[in-house]
N, C-alpha and C. Protein backbone atom coordinates (compact mmCIF):
# COMPACT_ATOMS: atom_id res chain seq x y z
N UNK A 1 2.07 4.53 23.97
CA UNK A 1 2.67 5.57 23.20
C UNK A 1 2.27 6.90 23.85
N UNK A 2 3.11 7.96 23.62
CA UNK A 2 3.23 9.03 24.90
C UNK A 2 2.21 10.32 23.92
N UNK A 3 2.38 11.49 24.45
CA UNK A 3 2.05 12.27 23.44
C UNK A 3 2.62 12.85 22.73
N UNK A 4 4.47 12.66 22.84
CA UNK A 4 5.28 13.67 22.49
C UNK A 4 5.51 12.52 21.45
N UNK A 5 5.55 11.15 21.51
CA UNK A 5 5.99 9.88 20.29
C UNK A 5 4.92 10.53 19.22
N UNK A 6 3.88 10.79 19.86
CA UNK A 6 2.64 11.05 18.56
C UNK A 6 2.75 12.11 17.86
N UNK A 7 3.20 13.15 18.14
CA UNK A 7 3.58 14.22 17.65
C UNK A 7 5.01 14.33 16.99
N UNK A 8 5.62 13.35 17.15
CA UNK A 8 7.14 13.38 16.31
C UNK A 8 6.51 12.61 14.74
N UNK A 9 5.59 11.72 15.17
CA UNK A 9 5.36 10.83 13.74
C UNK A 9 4.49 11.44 13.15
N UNK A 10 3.45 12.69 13.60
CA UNK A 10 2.49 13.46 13.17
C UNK A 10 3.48 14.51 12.27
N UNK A 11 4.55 15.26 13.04
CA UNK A 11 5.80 16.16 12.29
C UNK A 11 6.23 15.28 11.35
N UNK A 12 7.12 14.24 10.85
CA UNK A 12 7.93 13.15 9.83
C UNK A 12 6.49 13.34 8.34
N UNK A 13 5.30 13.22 8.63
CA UNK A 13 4.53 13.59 7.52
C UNK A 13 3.86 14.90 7.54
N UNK A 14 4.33 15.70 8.10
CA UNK A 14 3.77 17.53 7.57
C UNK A 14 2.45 17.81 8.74
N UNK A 15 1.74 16.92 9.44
CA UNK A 15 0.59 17.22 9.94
C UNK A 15 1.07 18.36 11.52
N UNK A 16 0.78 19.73 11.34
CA UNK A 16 1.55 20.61 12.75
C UNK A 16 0.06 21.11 13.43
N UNK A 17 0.69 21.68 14.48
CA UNK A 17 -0.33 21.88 15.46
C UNK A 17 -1.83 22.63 14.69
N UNK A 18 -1.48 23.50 14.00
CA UNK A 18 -2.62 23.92 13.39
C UNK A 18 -3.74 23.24 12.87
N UNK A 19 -2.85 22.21 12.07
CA UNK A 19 -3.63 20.85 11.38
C UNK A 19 -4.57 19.92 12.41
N UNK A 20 -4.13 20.14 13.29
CA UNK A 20 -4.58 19.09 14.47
C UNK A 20 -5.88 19.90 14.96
N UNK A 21 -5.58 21.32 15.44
CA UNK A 21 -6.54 21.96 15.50
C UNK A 21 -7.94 22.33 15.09
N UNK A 22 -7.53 22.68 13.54
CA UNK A 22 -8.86 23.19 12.32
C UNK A 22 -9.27 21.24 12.02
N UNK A 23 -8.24 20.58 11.94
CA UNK A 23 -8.94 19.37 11.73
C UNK A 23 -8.64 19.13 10.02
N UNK A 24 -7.32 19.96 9.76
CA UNK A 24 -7.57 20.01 8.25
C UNK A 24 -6.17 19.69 8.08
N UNK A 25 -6.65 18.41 7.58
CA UNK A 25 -5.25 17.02 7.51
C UNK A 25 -5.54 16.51 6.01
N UNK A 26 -4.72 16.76 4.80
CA UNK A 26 -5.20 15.65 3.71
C UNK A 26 -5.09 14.11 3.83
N UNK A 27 -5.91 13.52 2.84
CA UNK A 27 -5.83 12.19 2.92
C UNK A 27 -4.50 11.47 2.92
N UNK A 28 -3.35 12.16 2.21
CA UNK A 28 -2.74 11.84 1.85
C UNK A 28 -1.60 11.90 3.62
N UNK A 29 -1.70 13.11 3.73
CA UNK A 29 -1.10 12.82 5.57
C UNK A 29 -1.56 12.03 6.20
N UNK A 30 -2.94 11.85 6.40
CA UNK A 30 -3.16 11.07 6.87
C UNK A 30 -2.96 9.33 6.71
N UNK A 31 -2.74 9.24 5.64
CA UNK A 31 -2.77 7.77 5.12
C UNK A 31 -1.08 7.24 5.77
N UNK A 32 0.11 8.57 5.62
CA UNK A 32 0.76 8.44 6.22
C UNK A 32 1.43 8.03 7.39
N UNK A 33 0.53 9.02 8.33
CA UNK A 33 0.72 9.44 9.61
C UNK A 33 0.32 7.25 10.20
N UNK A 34 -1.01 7.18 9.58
CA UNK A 34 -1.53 6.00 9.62
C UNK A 34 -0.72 4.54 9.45
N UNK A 35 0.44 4.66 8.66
CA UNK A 35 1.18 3.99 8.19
C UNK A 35 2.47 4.09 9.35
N UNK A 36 3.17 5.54 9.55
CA UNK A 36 3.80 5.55 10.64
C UNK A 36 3.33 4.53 12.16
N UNK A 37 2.12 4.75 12.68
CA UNK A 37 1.64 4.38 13.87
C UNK A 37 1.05 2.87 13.50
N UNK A 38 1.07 2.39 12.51
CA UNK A 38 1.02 0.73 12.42
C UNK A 38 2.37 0.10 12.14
N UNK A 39 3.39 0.70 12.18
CA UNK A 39 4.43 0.11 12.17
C UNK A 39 5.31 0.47 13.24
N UNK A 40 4.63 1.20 14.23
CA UNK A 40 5.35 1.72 15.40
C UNK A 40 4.50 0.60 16.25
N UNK A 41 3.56 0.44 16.04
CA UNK A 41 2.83 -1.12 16.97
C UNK A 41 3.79 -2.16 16.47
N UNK A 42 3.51 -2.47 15.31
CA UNK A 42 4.49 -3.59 15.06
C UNK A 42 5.85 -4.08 15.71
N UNK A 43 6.17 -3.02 15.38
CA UNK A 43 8.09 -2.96 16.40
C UNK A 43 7.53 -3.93 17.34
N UNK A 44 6.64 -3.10 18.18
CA UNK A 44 6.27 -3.87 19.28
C UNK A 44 6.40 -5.13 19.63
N UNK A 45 5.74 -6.08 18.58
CA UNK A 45 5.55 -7.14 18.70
C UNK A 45 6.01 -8.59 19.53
N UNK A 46 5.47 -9.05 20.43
CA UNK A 46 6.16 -10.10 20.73
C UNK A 46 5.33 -11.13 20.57
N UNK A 47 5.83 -12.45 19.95
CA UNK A 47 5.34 -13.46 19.59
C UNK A 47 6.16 -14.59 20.55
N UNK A 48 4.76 -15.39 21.07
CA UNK A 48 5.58 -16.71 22.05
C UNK A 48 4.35 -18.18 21.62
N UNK A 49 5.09 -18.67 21.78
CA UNK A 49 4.87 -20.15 22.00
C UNK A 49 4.72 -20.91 22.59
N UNK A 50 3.40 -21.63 23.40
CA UNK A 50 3.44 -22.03 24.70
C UNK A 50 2.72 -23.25 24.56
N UNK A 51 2.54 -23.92 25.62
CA UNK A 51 1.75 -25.07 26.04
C UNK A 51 0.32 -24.67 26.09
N UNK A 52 -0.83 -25.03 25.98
CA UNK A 52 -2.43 -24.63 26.80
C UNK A 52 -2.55 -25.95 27.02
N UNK A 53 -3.65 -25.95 28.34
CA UNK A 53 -3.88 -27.01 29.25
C UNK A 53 -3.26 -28.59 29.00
N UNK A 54 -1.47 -27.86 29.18
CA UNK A 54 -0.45 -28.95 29.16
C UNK A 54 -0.60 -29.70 28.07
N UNK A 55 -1.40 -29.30 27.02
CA UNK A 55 -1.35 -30.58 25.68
C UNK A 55 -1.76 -29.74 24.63
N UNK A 56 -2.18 -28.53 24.33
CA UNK A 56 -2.24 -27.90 22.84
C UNK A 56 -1.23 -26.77 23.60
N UNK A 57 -0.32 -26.92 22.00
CA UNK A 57 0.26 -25.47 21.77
C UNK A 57 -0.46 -24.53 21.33
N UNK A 58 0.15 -23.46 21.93
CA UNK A 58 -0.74 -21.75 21.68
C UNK A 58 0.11 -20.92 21.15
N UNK A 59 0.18 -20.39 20.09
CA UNK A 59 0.98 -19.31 20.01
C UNK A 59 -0.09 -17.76 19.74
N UNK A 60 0.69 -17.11 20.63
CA UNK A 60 -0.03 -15.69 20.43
C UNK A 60 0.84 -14.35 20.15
N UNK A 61 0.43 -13.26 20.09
CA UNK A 61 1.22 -12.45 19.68
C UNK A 61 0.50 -11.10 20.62
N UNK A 62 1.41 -10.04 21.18
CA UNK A 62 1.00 -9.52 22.26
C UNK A 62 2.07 -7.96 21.56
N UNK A 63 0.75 -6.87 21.25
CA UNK A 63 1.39 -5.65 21.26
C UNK A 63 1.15 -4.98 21.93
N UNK A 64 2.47 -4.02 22.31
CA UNK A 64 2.18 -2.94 23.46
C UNK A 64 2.46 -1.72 22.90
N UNK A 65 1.79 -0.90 23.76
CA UNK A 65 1.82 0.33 23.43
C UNK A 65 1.53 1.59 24.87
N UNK A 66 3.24 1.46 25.37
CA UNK A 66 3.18 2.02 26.92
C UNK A 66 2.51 1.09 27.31
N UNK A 67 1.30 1.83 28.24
CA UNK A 67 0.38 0.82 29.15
C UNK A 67 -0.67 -0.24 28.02
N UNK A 68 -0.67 0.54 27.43
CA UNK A 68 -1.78 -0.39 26.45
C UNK A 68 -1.55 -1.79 26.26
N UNK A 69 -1.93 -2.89 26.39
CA UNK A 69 -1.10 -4.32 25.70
C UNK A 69 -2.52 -4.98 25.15
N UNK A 70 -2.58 -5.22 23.69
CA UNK A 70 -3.32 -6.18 23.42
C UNK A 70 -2.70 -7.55 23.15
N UNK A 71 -3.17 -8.54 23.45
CA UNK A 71 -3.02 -10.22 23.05
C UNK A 71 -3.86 -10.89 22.40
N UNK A 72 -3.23 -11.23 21.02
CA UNK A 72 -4.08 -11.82 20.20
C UNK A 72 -3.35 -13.32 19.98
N UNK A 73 -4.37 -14.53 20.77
CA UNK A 73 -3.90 -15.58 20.37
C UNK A 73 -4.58 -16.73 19.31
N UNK A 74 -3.75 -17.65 19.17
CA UNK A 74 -4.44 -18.66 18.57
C UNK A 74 -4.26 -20.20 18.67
N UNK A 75 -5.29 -20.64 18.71
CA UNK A 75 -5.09 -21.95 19.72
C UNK A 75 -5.04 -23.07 18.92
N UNK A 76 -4.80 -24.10 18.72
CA UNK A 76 -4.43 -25.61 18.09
C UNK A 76 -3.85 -25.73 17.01
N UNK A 77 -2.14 -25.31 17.09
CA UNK A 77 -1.40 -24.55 16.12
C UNK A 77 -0.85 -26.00 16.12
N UNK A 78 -0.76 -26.63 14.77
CA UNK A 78 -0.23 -28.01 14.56
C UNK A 78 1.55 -27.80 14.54
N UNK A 79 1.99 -28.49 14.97
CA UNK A 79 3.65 -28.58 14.56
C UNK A 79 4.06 -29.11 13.39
């Protein structure tokens, strides 16, 4: 995520440059802003389904964010 994405979802709940500055954000923006940027990961999401060492299935789930990518898997997923 860039810096200009962060600042469009920081604007959509009221938080402006000033705010960012003095550091004086209510809870309530913030809880927002917070809510914006966990569902902007989400989008993300890609979920796959694979083989591990040719005999357990794995399914994991892999979010990105620009360069960032975390992978969170989980292993001996019964069918």
């Amino acid at each position: 995520m860039n810096e200009k994405k962060i600042r469009e979802l920081s604007e959509q709940v009221g938080i402006t440059e000033a705010n960012l500055s003095d550091g004086n954000m209510s809870y309530n923006e913030l809880e927002k802003f917070a809510e914006l940027l966990f569902n902007e990961i989400a989008n993300t999401a890609v979920v796959s389904d694979g083989m591990f060492n040719g005999n357990e299935r794995r399914l994991s789930v892999e979010l990105r964010l620009g360069d960032m990518v975390k992978k969170i898997s989980v292993f001996g997923v019964e069918e």
